[in-house]
Protein backbone atom coordinates (compact mmCIF):
# COMPACT_ATOMS: atom_id res chain seq x y z
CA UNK A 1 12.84 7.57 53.04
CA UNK A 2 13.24 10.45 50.72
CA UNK A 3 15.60 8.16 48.81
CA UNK A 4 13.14 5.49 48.22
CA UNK A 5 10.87 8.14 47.43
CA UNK A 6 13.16 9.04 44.79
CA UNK A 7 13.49 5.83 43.37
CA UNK A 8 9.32 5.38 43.54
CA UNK A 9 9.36 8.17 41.44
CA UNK A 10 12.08 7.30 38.92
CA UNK A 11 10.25 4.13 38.57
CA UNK A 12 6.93 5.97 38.03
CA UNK A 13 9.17 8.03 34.98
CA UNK A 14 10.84 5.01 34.31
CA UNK A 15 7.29 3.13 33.09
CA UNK A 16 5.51 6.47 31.39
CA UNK A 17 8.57 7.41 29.38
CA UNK A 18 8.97 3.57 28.29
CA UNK A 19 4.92 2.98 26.85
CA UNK A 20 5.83 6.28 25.45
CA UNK A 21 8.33 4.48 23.54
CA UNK A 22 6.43 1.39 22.90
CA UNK A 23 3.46 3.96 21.64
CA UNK A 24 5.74 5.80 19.28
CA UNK A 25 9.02 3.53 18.43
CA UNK A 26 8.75 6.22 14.91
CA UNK A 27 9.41 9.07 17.33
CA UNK A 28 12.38 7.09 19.22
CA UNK A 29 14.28 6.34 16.15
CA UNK A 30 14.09 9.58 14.90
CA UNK A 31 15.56 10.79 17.73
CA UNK A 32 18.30 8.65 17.91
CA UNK A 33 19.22 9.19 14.18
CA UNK A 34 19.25 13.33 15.66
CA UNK A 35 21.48 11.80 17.79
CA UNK A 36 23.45 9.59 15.12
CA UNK A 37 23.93 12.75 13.04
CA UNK A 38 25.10 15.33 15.91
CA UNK A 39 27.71 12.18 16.88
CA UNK A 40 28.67 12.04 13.65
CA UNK A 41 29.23 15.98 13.46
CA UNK A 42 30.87 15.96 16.69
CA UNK A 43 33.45 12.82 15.26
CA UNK A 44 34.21 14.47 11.51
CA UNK A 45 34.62 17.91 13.94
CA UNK A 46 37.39 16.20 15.75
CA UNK A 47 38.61 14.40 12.85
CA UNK A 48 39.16 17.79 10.45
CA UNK A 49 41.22 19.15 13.71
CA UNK A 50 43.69 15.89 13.92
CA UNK A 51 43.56 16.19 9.88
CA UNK A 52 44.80 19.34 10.63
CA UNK A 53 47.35 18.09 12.63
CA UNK A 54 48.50 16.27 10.07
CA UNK A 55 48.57 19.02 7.52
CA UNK A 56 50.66 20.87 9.56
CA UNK A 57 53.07 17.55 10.42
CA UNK A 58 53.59 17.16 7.07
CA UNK A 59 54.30 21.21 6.07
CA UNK A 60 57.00 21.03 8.69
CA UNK A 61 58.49 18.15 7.32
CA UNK A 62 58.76 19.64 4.14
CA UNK A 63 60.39 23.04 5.30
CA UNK A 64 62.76 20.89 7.57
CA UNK A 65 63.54 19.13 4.82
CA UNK A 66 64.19 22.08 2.67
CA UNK A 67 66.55 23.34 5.44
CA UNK A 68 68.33 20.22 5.90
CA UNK A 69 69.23 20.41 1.87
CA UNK A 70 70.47 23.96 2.17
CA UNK A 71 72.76 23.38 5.51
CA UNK A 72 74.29 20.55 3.57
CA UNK A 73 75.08 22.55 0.70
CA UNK A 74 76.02 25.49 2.84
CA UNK A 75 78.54 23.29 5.12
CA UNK A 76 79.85 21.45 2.33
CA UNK A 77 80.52 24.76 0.55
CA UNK A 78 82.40 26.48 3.53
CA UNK A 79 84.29 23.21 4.06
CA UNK A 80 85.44 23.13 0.23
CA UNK A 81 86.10 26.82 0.72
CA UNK A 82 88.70 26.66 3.99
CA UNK A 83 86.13 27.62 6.29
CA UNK A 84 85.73 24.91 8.95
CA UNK A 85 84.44 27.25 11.77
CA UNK A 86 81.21 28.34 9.62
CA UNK A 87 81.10 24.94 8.24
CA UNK A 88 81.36 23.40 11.59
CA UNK A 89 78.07 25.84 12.78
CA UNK A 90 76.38 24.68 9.77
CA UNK A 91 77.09 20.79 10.46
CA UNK A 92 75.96 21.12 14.07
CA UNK A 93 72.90 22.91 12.95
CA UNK A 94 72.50 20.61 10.35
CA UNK A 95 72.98 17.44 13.39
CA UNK A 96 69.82 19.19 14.78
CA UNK A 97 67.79 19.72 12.11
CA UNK A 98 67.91 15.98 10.53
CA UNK A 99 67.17 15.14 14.35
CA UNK A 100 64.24 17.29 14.42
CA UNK A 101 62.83 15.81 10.98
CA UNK A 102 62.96 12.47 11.85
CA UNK A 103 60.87 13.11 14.88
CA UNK A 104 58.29 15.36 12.53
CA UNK A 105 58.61 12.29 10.29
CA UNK A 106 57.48 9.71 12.56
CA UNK A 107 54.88 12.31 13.98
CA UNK A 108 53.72 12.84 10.57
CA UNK A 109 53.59 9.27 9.96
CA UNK A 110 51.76 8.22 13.05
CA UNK A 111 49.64 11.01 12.73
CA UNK A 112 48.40 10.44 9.04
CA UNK A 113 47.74 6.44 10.56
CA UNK A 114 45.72 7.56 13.05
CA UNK A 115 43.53 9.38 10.96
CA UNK A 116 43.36 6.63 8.50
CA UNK A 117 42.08 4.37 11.73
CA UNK A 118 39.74 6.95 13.25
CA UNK A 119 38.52 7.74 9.44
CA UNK A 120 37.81 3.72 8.96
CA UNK A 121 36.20 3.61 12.56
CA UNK A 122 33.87 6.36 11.37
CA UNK A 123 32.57 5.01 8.48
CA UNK A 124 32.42 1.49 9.97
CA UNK A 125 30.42 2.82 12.84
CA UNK A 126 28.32 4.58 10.89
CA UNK A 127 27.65 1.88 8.17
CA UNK A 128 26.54 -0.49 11.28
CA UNK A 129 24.55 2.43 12.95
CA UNK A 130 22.59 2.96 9.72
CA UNK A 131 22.52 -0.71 9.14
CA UNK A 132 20.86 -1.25 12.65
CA UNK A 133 18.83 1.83 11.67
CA UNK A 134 17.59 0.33 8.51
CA UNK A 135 16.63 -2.89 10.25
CA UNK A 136 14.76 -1.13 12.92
CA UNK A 137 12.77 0.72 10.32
CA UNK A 138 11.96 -2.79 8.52
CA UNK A 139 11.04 -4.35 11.77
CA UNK A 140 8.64 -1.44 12.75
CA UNK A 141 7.26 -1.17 9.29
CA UNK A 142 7.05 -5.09 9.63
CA UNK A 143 4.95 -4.47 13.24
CA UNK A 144 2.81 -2.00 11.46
CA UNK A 145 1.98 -4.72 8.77
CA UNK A 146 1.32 -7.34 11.57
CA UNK A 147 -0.95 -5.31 13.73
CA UNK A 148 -3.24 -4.42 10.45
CA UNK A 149 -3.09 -7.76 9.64
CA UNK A 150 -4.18 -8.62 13.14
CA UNK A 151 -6.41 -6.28 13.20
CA UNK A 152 -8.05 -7.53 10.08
CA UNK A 153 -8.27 -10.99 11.28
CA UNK A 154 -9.44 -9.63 15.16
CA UNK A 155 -12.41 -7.78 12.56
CA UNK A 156 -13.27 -10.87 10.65
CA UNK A 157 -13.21 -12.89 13.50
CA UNK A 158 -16.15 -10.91 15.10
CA UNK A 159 -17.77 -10.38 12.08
CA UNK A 160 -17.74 -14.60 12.17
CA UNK A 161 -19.21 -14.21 15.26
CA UNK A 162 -21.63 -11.59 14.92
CA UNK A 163 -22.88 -13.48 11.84
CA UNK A 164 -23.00 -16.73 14.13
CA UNK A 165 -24.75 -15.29 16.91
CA UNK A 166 -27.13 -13.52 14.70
CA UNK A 167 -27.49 -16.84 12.83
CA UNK A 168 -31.31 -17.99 15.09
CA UNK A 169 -32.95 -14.51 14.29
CA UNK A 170 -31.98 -15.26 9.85
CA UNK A 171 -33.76 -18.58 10.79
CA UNK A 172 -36.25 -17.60 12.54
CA UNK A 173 -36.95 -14.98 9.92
CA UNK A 174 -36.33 -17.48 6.76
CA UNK A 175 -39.00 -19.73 8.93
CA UNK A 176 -41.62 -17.01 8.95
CA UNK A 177 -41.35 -15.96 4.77
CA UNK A 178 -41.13 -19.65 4.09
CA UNK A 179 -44.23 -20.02 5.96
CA UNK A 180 -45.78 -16.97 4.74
CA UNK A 181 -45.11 -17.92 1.34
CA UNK A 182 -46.53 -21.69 2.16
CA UNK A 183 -50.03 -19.84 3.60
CA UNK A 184 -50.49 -17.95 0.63
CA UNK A 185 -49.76 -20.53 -1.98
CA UNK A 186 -52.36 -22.43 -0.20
CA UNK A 187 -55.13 -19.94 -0.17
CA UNK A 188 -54.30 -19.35 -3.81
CA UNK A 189 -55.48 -23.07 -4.36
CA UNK A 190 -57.88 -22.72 -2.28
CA UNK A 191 -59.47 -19.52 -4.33
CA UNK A 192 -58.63 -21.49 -7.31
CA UNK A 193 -60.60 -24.72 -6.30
CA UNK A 194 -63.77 -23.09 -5.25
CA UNK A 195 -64.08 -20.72 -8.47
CA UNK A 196 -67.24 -22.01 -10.17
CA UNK A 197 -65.84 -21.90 -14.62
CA UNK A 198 -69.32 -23.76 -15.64
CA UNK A 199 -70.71 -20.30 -15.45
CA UNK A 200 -67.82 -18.67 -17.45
CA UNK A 201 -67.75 -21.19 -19.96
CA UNK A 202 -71.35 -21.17 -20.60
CA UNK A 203 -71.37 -16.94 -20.85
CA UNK A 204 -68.32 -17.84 -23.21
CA UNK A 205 -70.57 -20.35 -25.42
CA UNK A 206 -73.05 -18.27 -25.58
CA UNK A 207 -71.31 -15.01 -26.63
CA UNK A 208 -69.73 -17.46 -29.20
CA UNK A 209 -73.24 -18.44 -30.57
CA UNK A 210 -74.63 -14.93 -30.62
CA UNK A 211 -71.62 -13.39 -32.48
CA UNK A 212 -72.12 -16.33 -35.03
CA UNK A 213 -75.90 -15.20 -35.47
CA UNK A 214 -75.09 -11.50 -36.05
CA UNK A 215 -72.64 -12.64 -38.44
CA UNK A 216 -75.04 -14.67 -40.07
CA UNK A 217 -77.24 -12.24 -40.56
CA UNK A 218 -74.83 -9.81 -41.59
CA UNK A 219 -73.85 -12.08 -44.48
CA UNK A 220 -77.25 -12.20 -45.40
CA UNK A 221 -78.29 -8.70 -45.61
CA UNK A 222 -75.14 -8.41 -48.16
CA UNK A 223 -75.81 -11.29 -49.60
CA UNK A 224 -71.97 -12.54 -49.09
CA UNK A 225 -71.96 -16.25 -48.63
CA UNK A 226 -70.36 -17.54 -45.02
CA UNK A 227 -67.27 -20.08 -44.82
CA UNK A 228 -67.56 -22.97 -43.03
CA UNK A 229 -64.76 -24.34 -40.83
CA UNK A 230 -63.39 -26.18 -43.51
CA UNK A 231 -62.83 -23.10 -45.97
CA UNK A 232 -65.66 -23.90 -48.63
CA UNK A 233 -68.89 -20.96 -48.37
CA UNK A 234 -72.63 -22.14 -47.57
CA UNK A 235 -72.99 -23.56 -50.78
CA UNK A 236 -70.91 -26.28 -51.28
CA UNK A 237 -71.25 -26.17 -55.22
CA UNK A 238 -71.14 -22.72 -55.92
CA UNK A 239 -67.36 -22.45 -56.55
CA UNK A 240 -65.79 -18.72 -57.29
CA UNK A 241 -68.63 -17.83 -60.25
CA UNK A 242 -71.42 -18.07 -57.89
CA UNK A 243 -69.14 -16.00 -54.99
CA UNK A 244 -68.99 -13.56 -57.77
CA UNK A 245 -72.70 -13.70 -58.50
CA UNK A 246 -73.30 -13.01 -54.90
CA UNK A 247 -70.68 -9.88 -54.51
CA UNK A 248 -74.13 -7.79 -54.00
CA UNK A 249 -77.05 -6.09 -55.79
CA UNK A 250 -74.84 -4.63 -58.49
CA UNK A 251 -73.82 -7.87 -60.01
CA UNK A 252 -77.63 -8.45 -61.23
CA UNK A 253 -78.52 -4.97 -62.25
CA UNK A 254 -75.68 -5.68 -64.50
């Protein structure tokens, strides 16, 4: 029971830590590239210690060879000189030493191949892990870009419906201005048609007539002679000497 209690609950962790993940995929690959760098800390770690080993491989292939010289020269001295017991100590420590630096030789050898392989593994791994990195970034960035895009088209989709549904009441209203309009354009007309202009017309005639009088008699009282509508005065054979004559009382009293 209290297993499958435990595996109820695992479940239950299971779900919330995965829409977690869905929720924030940014926060999960940060993490793992946390996780990419400590890895790669922890390799080039191990890597500087077997470099190490190789370093020190090599060092003790170059004092063994150093020593190997010098025994030759020493035994091959002491046999040219008569002495065969030295020289004999010196050839069987030589036998050991040349034995000794072959080992440290292929050591060395393997060594500085291993590292070359583990150094190649590294970068490989971490040219893919940054590769996959890269493409996870582009395909979130690429989700991000969808969703607004969805989102967009999810927005101007209701819109398209909101201006549908709401589509009756612009009618409606259109209907009730056009109809509006319609009414008062008719009782314009209407206004129009029953205005009596005989009135008007005669008020304007007779305005007309009365401001011709007072001229009239304003022309008279200075005796100035009145043009007709075709541009000659009152007296058609007058001409400019007798619109001279007529300029007023001073003209005579000349």
């Amino acid at each position: 029971m209290f297993k499958r209690l435990g595996n109820l609950v695992r479940g239950f962790f299971g779900l919330f830590i995965g829409g977690l993940e869905k929720k924030n995929p940014e926060a999960l690959l940060e993490v793992e590239k946390e996780n990419l760098r400590r890895q790669i800390a922890k390799y080039n770690k191990g890597l500087a210690t077997h470099a190490g080993l190789c370093e020190r491989l090599v060092a003790q292939v170059r004092k063994e060879e150093k020593e190997e010289r010098e025994l030759r020269a020493k035994a091959a001295a002491n046999l040219k000189a008569g002495n065969k017991k030295l020289a004999g100590q010196y050839a069987l420590r030589l036998q050991t030493v040349r034995v000794e630096l072959e080992e440290n030789r292929a050591q060395a050898k393997e060594a500085e191949t291993t590292y070359k392989e583990l150094l190649h593994a590294r970068d490989v791994s971490v040219k893919e892990a940054r590769k996959k990195i890269e493409e996870i970034s582009r395909g979130i960035n690429d989700v991000k870009v969808k969703k607004a895009m969805a989102d967009l088209n999810e927005m101007a989709s209701g819109m398209i419906n909101e201006i549908g549904g709401s589509g009756d009441t612009l009618n409606r209203l259109e209907e009730i201005i056009e109809e509006e309009r319609t009414e008062a354009a008719g009782r314009a007309r209407v206004a129009r048609d029953n205005l009596d202009t005989s009135e008007i017309t005669a008020m304007a005639v007779e305005q007309e007539a009365l401001e011709d009088l007072a001229l009239a008699d304003f022309a008279a009282s200075e005796g100035l002679a009145l043009e007709t509508e075709g541009g000659s005065s009152g007296d058609a054979g007058g001409g400019e000497e007798e619109t001279t004559k007529s300029m007023g009382p001073s003209a005579e009293t000349q």
